[in-house]
Each structure stands twice: as C-alpha cells, then as structure tokens.
N, C-alpha and C. Protein backbone atom coordinates (compact mmCIF):
# COMPACT_ATOMS: atom_id res chain seq x y z
N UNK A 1 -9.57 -54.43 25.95
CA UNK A 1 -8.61 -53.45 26.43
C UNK A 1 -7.60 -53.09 25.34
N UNK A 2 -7.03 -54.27 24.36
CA UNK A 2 -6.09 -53.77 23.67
C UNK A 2 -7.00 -52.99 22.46
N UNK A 3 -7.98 -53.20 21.87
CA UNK A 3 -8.74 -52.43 21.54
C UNK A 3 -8.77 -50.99 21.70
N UNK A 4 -9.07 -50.56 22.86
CA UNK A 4 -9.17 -49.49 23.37
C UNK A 4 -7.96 -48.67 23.43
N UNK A 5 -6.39 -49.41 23.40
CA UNK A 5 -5.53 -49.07 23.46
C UNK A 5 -4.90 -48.57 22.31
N UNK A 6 -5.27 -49.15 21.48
CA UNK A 6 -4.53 -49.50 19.64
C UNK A 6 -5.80 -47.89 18.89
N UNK A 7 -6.76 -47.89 19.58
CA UNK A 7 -7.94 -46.62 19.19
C UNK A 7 -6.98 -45.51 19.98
N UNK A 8 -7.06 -45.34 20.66
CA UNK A 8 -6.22 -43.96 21.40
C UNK A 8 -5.03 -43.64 20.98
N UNK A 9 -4.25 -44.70 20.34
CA UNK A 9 -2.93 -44.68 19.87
C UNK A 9 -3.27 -43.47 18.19
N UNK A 10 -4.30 -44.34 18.23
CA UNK A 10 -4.73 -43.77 16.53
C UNK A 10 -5.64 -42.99 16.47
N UNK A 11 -6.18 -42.34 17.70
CA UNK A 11 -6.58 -40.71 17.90
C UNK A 11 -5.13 -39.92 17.77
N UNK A 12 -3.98 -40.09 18.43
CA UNK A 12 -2.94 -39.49 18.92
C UNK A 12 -2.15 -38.96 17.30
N UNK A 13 -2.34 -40.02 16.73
CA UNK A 13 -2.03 -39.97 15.14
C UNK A 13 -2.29 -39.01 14.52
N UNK A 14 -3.96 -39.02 14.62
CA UNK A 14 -4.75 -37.96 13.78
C UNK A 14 -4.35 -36.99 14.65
N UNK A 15 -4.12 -36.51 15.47
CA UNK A 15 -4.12 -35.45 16.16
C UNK A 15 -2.83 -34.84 15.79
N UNK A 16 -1.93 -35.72 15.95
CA UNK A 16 -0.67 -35.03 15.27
C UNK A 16 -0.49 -34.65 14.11
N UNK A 17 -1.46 -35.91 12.78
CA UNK A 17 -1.53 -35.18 11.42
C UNK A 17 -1.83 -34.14 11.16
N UNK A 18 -3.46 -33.92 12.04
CA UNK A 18 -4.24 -32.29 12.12
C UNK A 18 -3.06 -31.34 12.47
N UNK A 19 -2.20 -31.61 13.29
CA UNK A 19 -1.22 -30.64 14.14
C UNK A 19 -0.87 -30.06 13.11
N UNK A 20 -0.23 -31.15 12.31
CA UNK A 20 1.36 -30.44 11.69
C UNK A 20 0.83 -30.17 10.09
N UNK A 21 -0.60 -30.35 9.60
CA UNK A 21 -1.49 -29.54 8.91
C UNK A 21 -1.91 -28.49 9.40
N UNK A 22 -2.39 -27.98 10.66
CA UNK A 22 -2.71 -26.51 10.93
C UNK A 22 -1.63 -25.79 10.85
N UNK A 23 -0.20 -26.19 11.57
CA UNK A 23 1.34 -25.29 11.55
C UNK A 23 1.69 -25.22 9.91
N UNK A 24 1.41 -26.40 8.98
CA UNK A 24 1.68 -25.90 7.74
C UNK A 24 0.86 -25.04 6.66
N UNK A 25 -0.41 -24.80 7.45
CA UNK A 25 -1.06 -23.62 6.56
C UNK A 25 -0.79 -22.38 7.65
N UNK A 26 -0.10 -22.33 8.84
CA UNK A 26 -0.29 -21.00 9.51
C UNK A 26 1.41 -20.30 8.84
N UNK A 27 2.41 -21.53 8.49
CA UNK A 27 3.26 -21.09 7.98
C UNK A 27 2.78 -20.52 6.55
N UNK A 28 1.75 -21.18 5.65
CA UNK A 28 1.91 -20.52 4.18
C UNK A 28 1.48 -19.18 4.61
N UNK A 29 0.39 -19.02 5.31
CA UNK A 29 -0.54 -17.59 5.44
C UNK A 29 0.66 -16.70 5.87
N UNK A 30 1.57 -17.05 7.29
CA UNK A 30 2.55 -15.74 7.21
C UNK A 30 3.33 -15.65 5.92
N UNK A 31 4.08 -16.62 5.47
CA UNK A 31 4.58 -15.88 4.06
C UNK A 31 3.90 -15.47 3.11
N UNK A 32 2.90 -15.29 3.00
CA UNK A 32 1.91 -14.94 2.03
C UNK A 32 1.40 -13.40 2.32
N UNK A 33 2.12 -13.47 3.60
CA UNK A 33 1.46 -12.18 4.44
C UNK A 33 2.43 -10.96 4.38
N UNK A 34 3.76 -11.95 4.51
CA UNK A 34 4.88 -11.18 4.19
C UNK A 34 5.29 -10.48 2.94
N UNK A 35 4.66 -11.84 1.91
CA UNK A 35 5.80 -11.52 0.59
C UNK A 35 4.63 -9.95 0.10
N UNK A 36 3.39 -10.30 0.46
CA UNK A 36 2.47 -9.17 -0.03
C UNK A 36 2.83 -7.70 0.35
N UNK A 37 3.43 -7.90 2.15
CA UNK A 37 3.28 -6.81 2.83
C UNK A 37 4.69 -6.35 3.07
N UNK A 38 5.58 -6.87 2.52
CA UNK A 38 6.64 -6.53 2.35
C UNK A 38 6.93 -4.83 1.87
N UNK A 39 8.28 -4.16 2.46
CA UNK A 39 8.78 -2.62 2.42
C UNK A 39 9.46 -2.54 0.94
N UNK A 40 8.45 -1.72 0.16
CA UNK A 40 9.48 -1.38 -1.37
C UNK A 40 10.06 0.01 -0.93
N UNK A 41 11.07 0.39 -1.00
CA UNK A 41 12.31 0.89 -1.09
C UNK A 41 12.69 1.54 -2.65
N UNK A 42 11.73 1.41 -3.17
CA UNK A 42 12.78 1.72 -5.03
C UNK A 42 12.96 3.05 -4.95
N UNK A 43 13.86 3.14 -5.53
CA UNK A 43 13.98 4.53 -6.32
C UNK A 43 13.30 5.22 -7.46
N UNK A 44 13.30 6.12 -7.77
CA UNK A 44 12.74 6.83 -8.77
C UNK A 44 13.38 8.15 -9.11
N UNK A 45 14.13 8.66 -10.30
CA UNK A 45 14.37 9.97 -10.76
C UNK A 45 13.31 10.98 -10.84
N UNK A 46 13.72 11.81 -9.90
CA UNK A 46 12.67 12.44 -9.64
C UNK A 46 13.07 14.07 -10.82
N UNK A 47 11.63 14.74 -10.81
CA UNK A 47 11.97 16.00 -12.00
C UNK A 47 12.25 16.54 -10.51
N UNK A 48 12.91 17.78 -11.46
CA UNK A 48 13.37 19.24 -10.42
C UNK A 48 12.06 19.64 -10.01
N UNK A 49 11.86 20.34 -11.07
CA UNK A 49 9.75 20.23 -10.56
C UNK A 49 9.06 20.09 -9.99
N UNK A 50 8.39 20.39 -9.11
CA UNK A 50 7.42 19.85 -8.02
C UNK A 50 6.17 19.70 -9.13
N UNK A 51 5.27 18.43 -8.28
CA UNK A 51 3.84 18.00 -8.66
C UNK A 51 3.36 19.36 -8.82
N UNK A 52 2.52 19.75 -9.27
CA UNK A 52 1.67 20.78 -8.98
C UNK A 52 0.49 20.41 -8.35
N UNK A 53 -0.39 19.74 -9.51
CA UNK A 53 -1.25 19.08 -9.58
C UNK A 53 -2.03 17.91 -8.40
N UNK A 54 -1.90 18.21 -7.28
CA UNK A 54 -2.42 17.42 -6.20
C UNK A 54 -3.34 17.61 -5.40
N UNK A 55 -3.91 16.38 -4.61
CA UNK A 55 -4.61 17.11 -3.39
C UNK A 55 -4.90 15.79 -2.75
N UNK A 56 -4.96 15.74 -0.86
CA UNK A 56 -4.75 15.27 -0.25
C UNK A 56 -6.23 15.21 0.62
N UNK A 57 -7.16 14.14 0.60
CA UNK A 57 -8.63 14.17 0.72
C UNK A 57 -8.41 13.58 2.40
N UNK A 58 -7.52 12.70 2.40
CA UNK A 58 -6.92 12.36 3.78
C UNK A 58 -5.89 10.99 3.84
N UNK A 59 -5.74 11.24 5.07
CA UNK A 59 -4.30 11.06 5.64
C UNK A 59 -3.85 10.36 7.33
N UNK A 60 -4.16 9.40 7.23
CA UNK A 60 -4.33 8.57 8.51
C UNK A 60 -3.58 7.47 9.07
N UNK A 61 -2.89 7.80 10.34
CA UNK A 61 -1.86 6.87 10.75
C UNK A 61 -2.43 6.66 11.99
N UNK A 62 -3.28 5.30 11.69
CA UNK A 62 -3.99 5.10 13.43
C UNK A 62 -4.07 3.35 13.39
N UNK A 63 -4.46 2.68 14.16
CA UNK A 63 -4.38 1.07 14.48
C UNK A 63 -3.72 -0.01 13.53
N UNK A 64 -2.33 0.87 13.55
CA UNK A 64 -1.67 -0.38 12.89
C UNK A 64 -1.54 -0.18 11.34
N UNK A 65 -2.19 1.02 11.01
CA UNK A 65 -2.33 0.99 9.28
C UNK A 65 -1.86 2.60 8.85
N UNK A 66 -1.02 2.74 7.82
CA UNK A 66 -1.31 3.95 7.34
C UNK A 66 -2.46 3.79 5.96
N UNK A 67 -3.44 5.18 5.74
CA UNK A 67 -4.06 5.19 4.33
C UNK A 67 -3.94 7.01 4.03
N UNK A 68 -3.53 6.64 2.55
CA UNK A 68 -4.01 8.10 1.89
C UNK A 68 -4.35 7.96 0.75
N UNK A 69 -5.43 9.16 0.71
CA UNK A 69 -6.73 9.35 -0.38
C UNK A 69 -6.03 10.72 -0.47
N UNK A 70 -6.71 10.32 -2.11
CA UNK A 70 -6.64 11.81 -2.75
C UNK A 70 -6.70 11.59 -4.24
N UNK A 71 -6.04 12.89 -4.65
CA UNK A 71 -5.81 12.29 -6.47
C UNK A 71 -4.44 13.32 -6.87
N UNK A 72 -3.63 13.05 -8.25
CA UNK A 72 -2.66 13.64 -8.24
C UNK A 72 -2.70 13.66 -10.23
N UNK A 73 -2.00 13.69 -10.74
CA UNK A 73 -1.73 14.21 -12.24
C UNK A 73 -1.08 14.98 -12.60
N UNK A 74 -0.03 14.39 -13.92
CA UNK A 74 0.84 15.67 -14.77
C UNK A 74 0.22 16.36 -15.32
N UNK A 75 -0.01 17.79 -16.05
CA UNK A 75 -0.44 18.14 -16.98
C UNK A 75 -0.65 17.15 -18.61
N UNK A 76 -2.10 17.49 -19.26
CA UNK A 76 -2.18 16.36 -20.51
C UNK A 76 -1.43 15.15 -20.59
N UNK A 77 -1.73 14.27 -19.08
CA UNK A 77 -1.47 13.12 -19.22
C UNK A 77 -2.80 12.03 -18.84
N UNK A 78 -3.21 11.30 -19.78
CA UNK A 78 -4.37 10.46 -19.79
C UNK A 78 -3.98 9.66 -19.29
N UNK A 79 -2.60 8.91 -19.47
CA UNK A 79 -2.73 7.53 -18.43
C UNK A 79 -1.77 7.44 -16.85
N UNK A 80 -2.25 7.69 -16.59
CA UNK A 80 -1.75 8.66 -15.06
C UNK A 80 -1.31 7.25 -14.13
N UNK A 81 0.22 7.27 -13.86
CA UNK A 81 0.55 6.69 -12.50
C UNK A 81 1.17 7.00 -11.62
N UNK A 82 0.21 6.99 -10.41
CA UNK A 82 0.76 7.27 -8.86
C UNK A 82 1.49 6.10 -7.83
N UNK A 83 1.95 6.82 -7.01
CA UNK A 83 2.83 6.19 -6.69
C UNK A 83 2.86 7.07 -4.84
N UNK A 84 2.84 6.26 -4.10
CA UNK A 84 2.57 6.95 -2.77
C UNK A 84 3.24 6.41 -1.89
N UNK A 85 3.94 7.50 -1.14
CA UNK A 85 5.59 6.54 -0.43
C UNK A 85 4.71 7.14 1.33
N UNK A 86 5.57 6.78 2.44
CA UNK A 86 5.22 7.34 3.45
C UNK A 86 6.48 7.33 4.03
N UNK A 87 7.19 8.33 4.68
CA UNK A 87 8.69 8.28 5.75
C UNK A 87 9.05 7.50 6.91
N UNK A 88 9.86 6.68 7.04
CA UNK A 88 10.03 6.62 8.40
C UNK A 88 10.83 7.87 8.91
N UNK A 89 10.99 7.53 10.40
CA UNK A 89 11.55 8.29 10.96
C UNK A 89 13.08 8.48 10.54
N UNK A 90 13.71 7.39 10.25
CA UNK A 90 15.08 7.18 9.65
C UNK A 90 15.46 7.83 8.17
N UNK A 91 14.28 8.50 7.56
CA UNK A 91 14.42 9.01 6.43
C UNK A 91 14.51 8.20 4.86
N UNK A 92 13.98 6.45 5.52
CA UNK A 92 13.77 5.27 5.01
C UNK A 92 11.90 6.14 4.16
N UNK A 93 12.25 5.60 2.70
CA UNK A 93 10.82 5.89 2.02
C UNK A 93 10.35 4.63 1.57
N UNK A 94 8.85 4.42 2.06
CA UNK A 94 8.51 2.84 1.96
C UNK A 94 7.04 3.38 1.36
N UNK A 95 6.91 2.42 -0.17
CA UNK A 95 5.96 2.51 -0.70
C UNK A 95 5.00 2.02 -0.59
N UNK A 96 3.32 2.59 -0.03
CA UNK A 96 2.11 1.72 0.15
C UNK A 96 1.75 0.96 -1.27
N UNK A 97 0.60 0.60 -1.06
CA UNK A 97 -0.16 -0.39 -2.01
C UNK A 97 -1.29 0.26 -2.33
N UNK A 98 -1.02 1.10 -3.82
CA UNK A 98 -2.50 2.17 -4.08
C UNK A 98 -3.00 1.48 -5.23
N UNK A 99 -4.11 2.02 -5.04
CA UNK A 99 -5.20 1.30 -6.18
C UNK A 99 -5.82 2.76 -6.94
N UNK A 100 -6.56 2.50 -8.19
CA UNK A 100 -6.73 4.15 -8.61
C UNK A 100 -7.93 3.88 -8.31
N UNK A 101 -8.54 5.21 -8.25
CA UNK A 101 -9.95 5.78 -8.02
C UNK A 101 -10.57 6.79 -9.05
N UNK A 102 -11.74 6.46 -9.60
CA UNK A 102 -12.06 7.38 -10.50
C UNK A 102 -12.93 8.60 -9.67
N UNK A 103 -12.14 9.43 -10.40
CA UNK A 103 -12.32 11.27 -10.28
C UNK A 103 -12.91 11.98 -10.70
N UNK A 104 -13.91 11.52 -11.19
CA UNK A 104 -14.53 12.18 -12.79
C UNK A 104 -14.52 14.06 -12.11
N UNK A 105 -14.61 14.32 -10.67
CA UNK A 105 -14.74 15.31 -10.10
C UNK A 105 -13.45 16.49 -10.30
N UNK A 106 -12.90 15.54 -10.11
CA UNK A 106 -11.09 16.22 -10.70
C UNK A 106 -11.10 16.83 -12.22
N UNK A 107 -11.73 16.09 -13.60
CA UNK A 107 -12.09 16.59 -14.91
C UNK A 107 -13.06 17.55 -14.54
N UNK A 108 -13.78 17.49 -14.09
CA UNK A 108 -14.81 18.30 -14.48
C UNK A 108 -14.32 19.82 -13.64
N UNK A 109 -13.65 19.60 -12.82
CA UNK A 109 -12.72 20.77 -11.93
C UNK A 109 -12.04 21.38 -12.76
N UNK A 110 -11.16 21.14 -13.67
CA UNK A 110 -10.04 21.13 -14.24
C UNK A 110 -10.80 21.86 -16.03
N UNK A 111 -11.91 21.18 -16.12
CA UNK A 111 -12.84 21.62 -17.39
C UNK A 111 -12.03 20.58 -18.31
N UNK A 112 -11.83 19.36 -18.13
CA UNK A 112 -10.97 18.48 -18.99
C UNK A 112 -11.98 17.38 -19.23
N UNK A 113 -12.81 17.23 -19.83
CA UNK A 113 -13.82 15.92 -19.56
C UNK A 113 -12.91 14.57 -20.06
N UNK A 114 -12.94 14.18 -18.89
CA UNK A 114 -12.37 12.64 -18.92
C UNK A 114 -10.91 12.16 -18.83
N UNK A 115 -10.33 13.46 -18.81
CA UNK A 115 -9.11 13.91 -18.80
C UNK A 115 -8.41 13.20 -17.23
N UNK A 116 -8.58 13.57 -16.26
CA UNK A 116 -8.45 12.91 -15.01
C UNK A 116 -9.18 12.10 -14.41
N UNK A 117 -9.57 11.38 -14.87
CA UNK A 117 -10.99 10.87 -14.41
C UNK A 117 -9.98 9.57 -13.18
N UNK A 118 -9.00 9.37 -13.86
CA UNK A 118 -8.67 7.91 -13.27
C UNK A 118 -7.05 8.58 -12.21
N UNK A 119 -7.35 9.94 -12.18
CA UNK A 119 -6.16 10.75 -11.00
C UNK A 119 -6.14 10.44 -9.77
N UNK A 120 -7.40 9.58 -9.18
CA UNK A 120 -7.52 8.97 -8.18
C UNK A 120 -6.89 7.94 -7.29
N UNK A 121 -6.24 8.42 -5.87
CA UNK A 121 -5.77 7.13 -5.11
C UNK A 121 -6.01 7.05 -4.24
N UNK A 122 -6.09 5.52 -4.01
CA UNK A 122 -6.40 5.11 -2.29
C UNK A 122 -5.21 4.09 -1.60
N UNK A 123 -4.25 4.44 -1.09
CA UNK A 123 -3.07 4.27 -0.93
C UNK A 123 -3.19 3.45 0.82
N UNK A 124 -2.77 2.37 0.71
CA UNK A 124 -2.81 2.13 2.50
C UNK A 124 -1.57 0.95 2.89
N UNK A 125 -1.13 0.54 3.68
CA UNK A 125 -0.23 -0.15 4.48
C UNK A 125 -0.47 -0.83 5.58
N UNK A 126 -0.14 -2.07 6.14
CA UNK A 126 -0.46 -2.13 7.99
C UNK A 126 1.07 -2.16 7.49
N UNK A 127 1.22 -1.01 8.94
CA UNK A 127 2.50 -0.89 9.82
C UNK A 127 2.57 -1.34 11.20
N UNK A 128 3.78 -1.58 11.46
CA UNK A 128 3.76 -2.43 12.65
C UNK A 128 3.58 -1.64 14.11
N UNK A 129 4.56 -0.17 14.00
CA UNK A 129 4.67 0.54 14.98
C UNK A 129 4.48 2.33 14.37
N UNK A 130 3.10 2.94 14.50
CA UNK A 130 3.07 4.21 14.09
C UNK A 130 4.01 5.60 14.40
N UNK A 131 4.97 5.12 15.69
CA UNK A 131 5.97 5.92 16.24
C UNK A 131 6.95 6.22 15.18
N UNK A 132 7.17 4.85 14.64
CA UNK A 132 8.31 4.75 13.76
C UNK A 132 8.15 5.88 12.74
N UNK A 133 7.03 6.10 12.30
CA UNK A 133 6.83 6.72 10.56
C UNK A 133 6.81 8.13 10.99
N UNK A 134 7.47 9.40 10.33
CA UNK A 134 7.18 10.42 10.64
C UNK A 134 6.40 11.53 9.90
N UNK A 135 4.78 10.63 10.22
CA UNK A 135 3.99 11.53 9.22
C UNK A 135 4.13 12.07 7.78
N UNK A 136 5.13 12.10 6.98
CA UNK A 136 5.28 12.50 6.23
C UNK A 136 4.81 11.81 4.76
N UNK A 137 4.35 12.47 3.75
CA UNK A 137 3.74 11.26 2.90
C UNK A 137 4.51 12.16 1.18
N UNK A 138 4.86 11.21 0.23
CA UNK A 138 5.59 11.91 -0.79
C UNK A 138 4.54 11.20 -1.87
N UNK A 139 4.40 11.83 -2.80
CA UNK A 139 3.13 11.22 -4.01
C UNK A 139 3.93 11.61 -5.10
N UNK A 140 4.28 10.83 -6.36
CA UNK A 140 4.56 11.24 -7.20
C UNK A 140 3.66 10.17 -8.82
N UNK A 141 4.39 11.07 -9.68
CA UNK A 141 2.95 10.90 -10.63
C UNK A 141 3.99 11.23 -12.08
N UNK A 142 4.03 10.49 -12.89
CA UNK A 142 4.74 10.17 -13.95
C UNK A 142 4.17 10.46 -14.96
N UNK A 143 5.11 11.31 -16.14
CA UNK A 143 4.43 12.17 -17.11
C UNK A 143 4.85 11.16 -18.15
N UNK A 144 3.92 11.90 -19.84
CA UNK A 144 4.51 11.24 -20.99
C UNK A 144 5.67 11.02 -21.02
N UNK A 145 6.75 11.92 -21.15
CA UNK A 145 8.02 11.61 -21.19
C UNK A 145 8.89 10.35 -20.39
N UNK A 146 8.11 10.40 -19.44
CA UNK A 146 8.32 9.35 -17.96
C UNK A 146 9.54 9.81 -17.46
N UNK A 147 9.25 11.20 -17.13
CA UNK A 147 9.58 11.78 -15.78
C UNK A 147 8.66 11.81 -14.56
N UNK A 148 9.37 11.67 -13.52
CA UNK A 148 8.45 11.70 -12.49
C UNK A 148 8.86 13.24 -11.50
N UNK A 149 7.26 13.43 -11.27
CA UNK A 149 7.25 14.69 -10.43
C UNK A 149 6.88 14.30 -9.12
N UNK A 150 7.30 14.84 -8.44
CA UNK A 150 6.64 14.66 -6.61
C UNK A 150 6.40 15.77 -6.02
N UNK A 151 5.53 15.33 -4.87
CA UNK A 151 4.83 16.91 -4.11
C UNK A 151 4.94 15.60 -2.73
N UNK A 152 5.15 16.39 -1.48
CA UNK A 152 5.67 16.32 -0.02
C UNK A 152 4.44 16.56 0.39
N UNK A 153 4.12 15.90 1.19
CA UNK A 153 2.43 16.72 2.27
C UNK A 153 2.66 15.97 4.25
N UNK A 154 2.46 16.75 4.77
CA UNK A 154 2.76 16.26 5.91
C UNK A 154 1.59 16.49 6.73
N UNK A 155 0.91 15.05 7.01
CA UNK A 155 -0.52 14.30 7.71
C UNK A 155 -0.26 15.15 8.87
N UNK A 156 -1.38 15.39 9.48
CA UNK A 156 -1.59 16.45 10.46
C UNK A 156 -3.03 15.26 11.30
C-alpha cells in the first residue's frame, strides 16, 4: 500500500513538472508571437510627390489578416524598397511585413530589362479586429537620393 502511495505521489510530480513545462513554452510562443507581430508606427519623410509608379494586384481584409500584392518603384532605381502601411480607423498607420517579389513582368512592361525585376510585394498582417482598419492602404518606395514617395489606394 505504501508503495502504491509514494508511486501516485510521484505521478502527481511529473504531472506538475509536465504542467509548468507546457505553461513555459505556451508563454515563450506568445512572446515570440508578439515581439514578431507587433504595430510599427515609424515615420517616414515623405516627398511632395506622389509614387507614380504603382499598381495594386490585390488587396484583402478578411479572417483575421490583412495582405497586399502588387509592385511599386522610383524612376532608375535598381535597388528598390517598399514599404506598405495599412490605416486604422483612428488615422493610426501600422506597417505590414512585406517580402519582395520578382517582377521580371514590370521590366519588361516598362522596356527596362531587369530594371524592376525585384518592384515586387507581398505585404500581409494578422489583425485582430477588421472593423478597426479603414481599408485604406499607403505604399511607399524610396529613391536614390532616399527620399521617399507614397501613393494612397483604397481596397474595395
């Protein structure tokens, strides 16, 4: 019997070790979840200028996520960076997480071979509440000089 007693004691053990090992990896994963998915806010000097140079392939605020595709570019700029904000409703501008996409379709549009090739973005977010954001999406795209131009497009 004490056997049996001193074993259950030391199931109860492991069970609590396992415990407070599963709560300490469910804590790393949310901060890990956070620090990634966290709201950038920066600023940027923007030119008087509007982008010219854009286009908006799509634009989607549905289960929890915003994404936008497209591609953007200054004039004779080879190393091209975008930058893709989305509005809240508060007039708060919160920057997604874009990755580039090659365009070779954009050069060869343009008659620039190789020239835009890398004008490409695929821009996305999980948001918590889609009410909040008011469709609105701002792209801007930084020249030699490192001025930045922006162009406004509003997801439909």
């Amino acid at each position: 019997m004490v056997k049996i007693v001193s074993y259950l004691k030391s199931l109860r053990n492991l069970n609590l070790i396992y415990a407070c090992m599963v709560f300490t990896c469910l804590v790393f994963l949310m901060l890990i979840a956070l620090t990634f998915n966290r709201a950038h806010t920066s600023e940027y000097t923007i030119s008087i200028d509007p982008l010219a140079n854009y286009h908006i392939d799509s634009c989607l605020f549905e289960q929890g996520r915003v994404r936008v595709v497209g591609w953007a570019f200054t004039l004779d700029n080879p190393n091209i960076l975008n930058k893709v904000f989305v509005f809240k409703n508060t007039g708060e501008r919160i920057e997604l997480f874009s990755a580039m996409q090659r365009r070779p379709d954009v050069s060869n549009y343009f008659k620039s071979p190789h020239a835009y090739d890398k004008s490409g973005f695929d821009a996305s977010k999980i948001i918590l509440n889609q009410n909040d954001y008011s469709q609105e999406v701002e792209i801007i795209s930084l020249d030699k000089k490192g001025e930045w131009y922006a162009a406004k497009y509003l997801c439909k």
